[in-house]
C-alpha atoms as a PDB file:
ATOM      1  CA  UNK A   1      -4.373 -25.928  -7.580  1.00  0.00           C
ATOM      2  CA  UNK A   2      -7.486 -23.844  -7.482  1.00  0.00           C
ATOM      3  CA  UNK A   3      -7.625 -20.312  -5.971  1.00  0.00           C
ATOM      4  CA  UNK A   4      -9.877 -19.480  -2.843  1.00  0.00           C
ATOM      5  CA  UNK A   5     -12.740 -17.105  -3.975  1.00  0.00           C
ATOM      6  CA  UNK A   6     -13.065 -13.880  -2.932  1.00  0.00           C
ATOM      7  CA  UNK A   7     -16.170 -12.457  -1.781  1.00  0.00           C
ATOM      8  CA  UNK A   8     -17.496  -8.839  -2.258  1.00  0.00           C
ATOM      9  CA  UNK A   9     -20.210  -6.986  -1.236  1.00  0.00           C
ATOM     10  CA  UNK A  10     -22.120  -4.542  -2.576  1.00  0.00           C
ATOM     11  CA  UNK A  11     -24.770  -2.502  -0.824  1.00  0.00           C
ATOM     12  CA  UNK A  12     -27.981  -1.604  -2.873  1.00  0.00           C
ATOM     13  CA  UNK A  13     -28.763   2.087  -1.953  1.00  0.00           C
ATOM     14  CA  UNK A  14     -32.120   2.297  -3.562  1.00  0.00           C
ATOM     15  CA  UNK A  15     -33.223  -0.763  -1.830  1.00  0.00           C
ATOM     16  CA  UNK A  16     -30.949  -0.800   1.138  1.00  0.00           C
ATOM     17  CA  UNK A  17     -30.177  -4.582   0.387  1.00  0.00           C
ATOM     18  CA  UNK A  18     -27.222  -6.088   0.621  1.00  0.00           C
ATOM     19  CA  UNK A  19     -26.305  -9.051  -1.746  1.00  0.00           C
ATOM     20  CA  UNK A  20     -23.224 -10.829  -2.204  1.00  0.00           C
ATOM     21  CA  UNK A  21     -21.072 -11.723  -5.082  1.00  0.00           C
ATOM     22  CA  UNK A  22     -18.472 -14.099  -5.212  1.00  0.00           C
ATOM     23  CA  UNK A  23     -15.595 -13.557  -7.778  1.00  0.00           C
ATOM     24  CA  UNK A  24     -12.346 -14.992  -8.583  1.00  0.00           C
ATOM     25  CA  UNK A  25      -9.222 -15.654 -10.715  1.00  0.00           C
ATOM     26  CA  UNK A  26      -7.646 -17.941 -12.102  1.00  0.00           C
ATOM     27  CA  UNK A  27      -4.580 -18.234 -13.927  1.00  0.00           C
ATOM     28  CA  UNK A  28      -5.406 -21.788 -15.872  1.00  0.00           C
ATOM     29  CA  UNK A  29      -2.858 -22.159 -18.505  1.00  0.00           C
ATOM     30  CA  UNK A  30      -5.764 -24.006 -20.873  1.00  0.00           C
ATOM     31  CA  UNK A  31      -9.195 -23.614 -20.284  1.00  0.00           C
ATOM     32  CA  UNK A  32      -9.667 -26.608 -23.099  1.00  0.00           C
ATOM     33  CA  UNK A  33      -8.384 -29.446 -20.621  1.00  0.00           C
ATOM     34  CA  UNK A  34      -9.748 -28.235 -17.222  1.00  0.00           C
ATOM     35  CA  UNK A  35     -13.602 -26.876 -17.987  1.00  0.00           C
ATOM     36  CA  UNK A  36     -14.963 -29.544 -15.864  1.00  0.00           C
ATOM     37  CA  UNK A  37     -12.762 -29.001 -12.524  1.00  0.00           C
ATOM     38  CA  UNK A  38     -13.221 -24.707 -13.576  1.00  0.00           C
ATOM     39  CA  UNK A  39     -16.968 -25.277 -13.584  1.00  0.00           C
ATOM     40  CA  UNK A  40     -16.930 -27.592 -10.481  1.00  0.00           C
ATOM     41  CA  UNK A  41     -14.881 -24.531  -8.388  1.00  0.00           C
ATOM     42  CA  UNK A  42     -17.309 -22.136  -9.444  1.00  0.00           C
ATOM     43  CA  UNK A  43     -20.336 -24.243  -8.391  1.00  0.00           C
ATOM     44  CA  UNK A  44     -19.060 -25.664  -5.453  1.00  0.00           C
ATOM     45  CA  UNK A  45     -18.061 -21.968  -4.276  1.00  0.00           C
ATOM     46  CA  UNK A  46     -20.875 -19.966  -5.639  1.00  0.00           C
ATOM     47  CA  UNK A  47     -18.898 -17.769  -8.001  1.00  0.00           C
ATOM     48  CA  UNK A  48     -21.017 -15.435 -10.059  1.00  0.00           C
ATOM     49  CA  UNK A  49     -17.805 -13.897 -11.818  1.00  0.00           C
ATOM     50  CA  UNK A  50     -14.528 -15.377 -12.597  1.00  0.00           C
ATOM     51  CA  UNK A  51     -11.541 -14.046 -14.243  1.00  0.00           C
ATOM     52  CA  UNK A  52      -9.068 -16.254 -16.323  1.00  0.00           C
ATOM     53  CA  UNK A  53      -5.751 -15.735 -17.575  1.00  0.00           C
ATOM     54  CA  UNK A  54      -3.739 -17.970 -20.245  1.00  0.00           C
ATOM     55  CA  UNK A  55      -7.580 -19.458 -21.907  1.00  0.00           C
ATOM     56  CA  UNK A  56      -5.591 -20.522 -24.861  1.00  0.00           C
ATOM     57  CA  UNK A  57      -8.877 -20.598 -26.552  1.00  0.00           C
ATOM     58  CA  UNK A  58      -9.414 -19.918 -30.571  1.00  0.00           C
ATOM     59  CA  UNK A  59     -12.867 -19.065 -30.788  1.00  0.00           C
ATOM     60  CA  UNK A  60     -15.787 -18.003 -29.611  1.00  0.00           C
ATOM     61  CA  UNK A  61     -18.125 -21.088 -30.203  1.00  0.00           C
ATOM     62  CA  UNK A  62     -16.075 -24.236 -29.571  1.00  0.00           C
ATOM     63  CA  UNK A  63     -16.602 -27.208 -27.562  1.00  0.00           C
ATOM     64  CA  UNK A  64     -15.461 -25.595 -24.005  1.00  0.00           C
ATOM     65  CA  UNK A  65     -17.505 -22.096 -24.483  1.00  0.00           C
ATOM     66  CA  UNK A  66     -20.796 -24.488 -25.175  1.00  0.00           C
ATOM     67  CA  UNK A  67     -19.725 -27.260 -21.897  1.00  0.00           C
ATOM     68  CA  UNK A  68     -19.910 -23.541 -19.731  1.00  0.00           C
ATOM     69  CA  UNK A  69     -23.435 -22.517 -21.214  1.00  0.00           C
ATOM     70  CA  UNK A  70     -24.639 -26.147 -20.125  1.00  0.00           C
ATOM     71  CA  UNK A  71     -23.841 -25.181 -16.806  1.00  0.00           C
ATOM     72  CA  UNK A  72     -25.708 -21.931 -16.190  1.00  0.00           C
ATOM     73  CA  UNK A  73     -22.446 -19.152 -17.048  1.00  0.00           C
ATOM     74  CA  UNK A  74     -21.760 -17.089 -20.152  1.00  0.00           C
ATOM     75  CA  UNK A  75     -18.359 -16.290 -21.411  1.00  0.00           C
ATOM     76  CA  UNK A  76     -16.527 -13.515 -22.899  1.00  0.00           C
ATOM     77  CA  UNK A  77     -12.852 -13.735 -24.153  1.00  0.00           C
ATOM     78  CA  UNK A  78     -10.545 -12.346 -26.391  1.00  0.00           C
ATOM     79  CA  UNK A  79      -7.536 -14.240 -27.862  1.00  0.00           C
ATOM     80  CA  UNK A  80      -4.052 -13.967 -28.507  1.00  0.00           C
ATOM     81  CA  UNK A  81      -3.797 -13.129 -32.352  1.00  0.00           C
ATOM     82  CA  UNK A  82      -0.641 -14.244 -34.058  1.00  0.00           C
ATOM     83  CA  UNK A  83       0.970 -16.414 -31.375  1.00  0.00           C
ATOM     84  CA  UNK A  84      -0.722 -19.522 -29.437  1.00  0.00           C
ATOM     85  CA  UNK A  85      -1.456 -19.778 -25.918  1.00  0.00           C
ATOM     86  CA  UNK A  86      -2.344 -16.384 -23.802  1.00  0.00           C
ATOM     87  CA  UNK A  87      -6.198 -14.708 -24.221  1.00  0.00           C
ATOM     88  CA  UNK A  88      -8.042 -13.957 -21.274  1.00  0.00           C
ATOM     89  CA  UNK A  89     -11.628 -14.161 -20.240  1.00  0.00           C
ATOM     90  CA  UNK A  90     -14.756 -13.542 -18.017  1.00  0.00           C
ATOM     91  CA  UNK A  91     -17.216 -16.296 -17.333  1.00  0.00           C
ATOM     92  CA  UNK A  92     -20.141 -15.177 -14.976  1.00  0.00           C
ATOM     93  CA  UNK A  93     -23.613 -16.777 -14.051  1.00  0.00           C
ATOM     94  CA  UNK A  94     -26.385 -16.218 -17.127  1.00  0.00           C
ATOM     95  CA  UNK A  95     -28.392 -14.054 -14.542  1.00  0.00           C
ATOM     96  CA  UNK A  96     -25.822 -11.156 -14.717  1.00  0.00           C
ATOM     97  CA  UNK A  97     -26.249  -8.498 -16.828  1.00  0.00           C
ATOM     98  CA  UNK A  98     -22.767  -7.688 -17.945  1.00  0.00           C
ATOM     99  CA  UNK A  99     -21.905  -4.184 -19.943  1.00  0.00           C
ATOM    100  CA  UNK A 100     -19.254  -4.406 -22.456  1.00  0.00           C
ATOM    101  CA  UNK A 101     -17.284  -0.839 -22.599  1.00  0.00           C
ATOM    102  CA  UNK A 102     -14.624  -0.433 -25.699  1.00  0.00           C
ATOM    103  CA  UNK A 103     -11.777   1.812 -24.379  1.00  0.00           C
ATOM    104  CA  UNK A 104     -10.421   3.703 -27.744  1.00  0.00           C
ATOM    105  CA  UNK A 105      -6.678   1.980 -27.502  1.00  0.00           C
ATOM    106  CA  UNK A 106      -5.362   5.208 -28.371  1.00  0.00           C
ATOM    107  CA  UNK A 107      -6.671   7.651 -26.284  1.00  0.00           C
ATOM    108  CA  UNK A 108      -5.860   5.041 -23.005  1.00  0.00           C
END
């Protein structure tokens, strides 16, 4: 079953602009078998960022990361190490800008 996005706005002060971006989440339990119907939500809903759960994914370039390039998104993910299934991930639209910040596991 697919989720229903959620849409947030965001106000640009500098400009006073407002623009819209549509996120959601998804809890897929194997990115590897349902890439096409993921990449079909987000296009047929306009998502610029979505949040996965349960990728199950091994690396970073395999088949599945390259089929989401094709269509316009990047991906970021992290697996599970030492156990299959889990990892989680953020696939957004190639025109975002996205920041990576390391939190210091200790410290947190």
């Amino acid at each position: 079953k697919s989720p229903s996005p959620i849409t947030l706005k965001k106000t640009c002060s500098d400009q006073k602009l407002e623009k819209s971006i549509n996120c959601a989440s998804w809890n897929v339990r194997s990115l590897n078998n349902k890439v096409e119907n993921v990449m079909n939500f987000l296009e047929d809903y306009n998502i610029s960022i979505f949040f996965v759960t349960e990728t199950w994914l091994t690396d970073q370039n395999n088949n599945t990361t390259a089929r989401i390039k094709d269509r316009g998104y990047k991906v970021y993910h992290t697996n599970r190490n030492g156990k299959a299934g889990g990892g989680v991930g953020i696939i957004y639209k190639s025109s975002i800008n996205l920041v990576k910040v390391f939190v210091n596991s200790e410290t947190s």
